[in-house]
Protein backbone atom coordinates (compact mmCIF):
# COMPACT_ATOMS: atom_id res chain seq x y z
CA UNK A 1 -50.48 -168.03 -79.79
CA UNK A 2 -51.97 -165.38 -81.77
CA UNK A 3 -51.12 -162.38 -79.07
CA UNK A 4 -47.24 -164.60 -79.50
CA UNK A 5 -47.10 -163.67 -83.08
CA UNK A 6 -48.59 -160.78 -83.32
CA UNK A 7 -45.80 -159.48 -80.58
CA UNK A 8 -43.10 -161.28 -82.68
CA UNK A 9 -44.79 -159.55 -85.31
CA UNK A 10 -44.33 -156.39 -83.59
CA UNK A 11 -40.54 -157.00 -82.89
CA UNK A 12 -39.62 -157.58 -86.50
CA UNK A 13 -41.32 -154.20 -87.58
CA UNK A 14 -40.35 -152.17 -84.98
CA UNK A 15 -36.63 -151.71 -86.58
CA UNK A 16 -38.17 -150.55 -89.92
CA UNK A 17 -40.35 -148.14 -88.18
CA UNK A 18 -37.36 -146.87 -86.46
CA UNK A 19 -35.52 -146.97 -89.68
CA UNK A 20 -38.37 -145.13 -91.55
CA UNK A 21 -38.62 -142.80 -89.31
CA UNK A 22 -35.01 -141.91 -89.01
CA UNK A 23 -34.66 -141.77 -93.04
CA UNK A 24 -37.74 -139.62 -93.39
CA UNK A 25 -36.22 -137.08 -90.51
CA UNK A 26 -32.94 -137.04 -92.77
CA UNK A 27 -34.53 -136.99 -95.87
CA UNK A 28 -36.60 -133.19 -94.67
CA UNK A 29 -33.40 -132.02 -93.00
CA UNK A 30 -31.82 -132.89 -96.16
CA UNK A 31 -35.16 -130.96 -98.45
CA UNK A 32 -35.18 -128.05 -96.08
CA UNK A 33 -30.90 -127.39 -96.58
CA UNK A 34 -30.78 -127.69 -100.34
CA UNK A 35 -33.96 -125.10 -99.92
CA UNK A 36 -31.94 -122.66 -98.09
CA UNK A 37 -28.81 -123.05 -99.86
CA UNK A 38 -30.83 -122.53 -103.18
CA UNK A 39 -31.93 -119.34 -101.72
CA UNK A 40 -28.43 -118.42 -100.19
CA UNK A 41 -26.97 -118.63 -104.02
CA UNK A 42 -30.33 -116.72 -105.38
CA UNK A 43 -29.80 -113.82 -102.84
CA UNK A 44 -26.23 -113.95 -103.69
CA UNK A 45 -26.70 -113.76 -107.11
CA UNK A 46 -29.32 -111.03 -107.07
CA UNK A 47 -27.12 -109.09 -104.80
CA UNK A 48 -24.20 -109.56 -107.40
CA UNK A 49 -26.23 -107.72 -109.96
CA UNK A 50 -28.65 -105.13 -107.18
CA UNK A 51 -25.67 -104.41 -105.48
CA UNK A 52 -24.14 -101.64 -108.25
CA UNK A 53 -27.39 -100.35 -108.94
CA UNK A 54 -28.17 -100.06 -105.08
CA UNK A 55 -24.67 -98.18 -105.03
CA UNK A 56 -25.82 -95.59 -107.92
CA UNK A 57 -28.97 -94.98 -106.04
CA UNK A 58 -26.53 -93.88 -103.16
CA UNK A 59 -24.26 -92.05 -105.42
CA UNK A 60 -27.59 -90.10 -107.11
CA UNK A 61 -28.80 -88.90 -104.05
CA UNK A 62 -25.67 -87.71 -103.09
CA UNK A 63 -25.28 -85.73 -105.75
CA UNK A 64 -28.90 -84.42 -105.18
CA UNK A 65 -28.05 -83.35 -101.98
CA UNK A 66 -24.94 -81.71 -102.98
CA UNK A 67 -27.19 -79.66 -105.77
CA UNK A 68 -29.74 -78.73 -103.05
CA UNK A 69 -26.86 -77.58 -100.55
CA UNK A 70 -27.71 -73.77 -100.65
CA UNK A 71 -24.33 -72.30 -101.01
CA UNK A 72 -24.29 -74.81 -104.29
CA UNK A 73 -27.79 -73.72 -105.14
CA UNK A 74 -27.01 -70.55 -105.30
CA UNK A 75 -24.06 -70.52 -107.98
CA UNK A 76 -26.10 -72.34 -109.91
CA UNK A 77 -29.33 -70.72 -110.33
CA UNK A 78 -29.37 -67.05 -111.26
CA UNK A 79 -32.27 -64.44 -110.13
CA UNK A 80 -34.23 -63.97 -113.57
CA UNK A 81 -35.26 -60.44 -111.55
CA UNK A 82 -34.19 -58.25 -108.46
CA UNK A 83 -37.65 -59.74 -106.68
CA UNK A 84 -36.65 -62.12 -103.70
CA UNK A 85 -39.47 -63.78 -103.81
CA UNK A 86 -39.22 -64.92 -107.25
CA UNK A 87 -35.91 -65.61 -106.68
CA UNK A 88 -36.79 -67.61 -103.39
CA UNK A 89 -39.59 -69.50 -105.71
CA UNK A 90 -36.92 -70.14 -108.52
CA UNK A 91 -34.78 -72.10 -106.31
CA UNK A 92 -37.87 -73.90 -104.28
CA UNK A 93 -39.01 -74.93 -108.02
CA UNK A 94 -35.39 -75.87 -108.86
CA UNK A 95 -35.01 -78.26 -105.60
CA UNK A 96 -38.37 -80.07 -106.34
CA UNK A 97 -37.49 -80.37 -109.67
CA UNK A 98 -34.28 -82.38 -108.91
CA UNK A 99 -36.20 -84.01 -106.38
CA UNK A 100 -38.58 -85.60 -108.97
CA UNK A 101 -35.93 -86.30 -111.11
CA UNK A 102 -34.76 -88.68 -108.28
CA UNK A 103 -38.14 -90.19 -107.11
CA UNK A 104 -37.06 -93.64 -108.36
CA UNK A 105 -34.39 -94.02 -106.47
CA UNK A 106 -35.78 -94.64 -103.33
CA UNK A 107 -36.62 -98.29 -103.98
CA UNK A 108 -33.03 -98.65 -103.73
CA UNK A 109 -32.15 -97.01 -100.76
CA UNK A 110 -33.91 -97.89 -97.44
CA UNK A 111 -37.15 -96.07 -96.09
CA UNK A 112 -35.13 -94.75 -93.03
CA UNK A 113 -32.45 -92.96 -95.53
CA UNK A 114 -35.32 -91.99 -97.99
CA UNK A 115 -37.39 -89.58 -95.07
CA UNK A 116 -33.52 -88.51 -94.23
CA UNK A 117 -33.42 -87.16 -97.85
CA UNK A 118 -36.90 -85.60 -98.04
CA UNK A 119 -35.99 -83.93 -94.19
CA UNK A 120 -33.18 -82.39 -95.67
CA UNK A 121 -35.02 -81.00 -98.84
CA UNK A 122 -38.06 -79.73 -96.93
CA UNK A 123 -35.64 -78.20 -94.60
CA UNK A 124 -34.44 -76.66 -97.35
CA UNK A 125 -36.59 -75.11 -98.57
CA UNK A 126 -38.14 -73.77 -95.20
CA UNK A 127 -35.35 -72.56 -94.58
CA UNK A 128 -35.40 -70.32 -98.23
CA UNK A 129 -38.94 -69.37 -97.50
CA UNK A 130 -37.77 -68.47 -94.41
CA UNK A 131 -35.12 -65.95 -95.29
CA UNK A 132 -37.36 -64.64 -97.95
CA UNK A 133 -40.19 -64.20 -95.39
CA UNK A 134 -37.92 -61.50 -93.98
CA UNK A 135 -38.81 -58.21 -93.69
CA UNK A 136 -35.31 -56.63 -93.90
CA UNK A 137 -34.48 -58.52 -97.22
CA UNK A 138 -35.30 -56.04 -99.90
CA UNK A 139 -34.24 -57.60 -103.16
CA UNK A 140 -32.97 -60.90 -104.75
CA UNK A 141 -29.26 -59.72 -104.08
CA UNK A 142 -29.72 -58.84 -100.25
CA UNK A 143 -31.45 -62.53 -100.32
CA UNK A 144 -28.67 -64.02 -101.63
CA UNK A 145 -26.50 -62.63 -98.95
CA UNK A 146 -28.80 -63.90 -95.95
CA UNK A 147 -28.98 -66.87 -97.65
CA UNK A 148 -25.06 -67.48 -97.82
CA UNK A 149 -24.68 -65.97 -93.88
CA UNK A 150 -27.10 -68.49 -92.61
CA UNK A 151 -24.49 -71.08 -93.61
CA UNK A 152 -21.78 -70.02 -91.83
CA UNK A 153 -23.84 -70.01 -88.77
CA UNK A 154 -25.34 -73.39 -89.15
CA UNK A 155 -24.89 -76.39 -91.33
CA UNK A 156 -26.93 -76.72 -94.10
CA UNK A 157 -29.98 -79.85 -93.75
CA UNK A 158 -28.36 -81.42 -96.91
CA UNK A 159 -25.34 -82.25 -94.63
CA UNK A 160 -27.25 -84.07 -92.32
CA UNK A 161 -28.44 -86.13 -95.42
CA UNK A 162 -25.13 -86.59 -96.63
CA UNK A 163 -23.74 -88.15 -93.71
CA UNK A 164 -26.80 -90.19 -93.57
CA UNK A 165 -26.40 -91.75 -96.72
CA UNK A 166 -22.60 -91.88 -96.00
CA UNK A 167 -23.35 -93.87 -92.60
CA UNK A 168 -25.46 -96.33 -94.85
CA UNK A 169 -23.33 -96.93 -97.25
CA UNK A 170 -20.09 -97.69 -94.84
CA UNK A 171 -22.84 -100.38 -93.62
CA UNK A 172 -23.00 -102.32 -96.82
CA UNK A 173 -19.21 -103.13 -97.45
């Protein structure tokens, strides 16, 4: 009689279980979807206001690279002297100073396109040192020249940068 109501007993619970169960599985699925979609509409938000900022971070190091491009570099910065290696040092101190200038932006950009941008600059400027380092390159003018011949037999490292960043930023749209 006992085991008979204790089974009966069993038999009336066994639908709440079952119910209880079922409501508890819905009830997490439904905890865990208003999670994500809280998240979803955070991201989206933050990207509504990192996405501009992320963009002038592109546009910055563009124009870095464009200021670093040698043939650019040159018209800027004038030899102080007829010494190459001054000159070749003036320009090395001008790249690293834009360089700093940009430092922060690389929390903005992504690592990959970051050592893209410091290739291209250290290319740079082996590339100066380089030309200076040559023996038949008597003054700051003759430097100057080598300098601007070297580009019209290969592309400057900047332009490897700049269709880095270019690639990159097709990516985001």
């Amino acid at each position: 009689m006992i085991e008979n109501n204790i089974l009966q007993l069993l038999l009336y619970l066994l639908p709440a279980v079952i119910v209880a169960v079922i409501a508890y599985y819905f009830f997490s699925m439904h905890t865990k979807n208003e999670e994500q979609r809280r998240r979803f509409l955070l991201h989206k938000e933050n990207q509504k206001h990192s996405f501009p900022v992320r963009l002038q971070a592109y546009e910055r190091m563009t124009l870095f690279l464009e200021r670093i491009a040698p043939g650019n570099l040159l018209v800027r910065t004038k030899p102080l002297n007829e010494d190459k290696n001054d000159y070749a040092s003036l320009l090395i101190r001008t790249i690293e100073q834009e360089f700093e200038h940009n430092l922060a932006q690389q929390i903005y950009v992504s690592e990959e396109c970051w050592n893209v941008i410091k290739a291209s600059k250290n290319a740079t400027i082996t590339n100066l040192r380089k030309t200076a380092a040559k023996e038949g390159i008597k003054d700051a003018s003759e430097f100057r020249q080598q300098v601007l011949t070297s580009l019209m037999e290969q592309e400057p490292p900047s332009e490897t940068g700049l269709s880095y960043i270019k690639r990159e930023v097709s990516a985001l749209w």
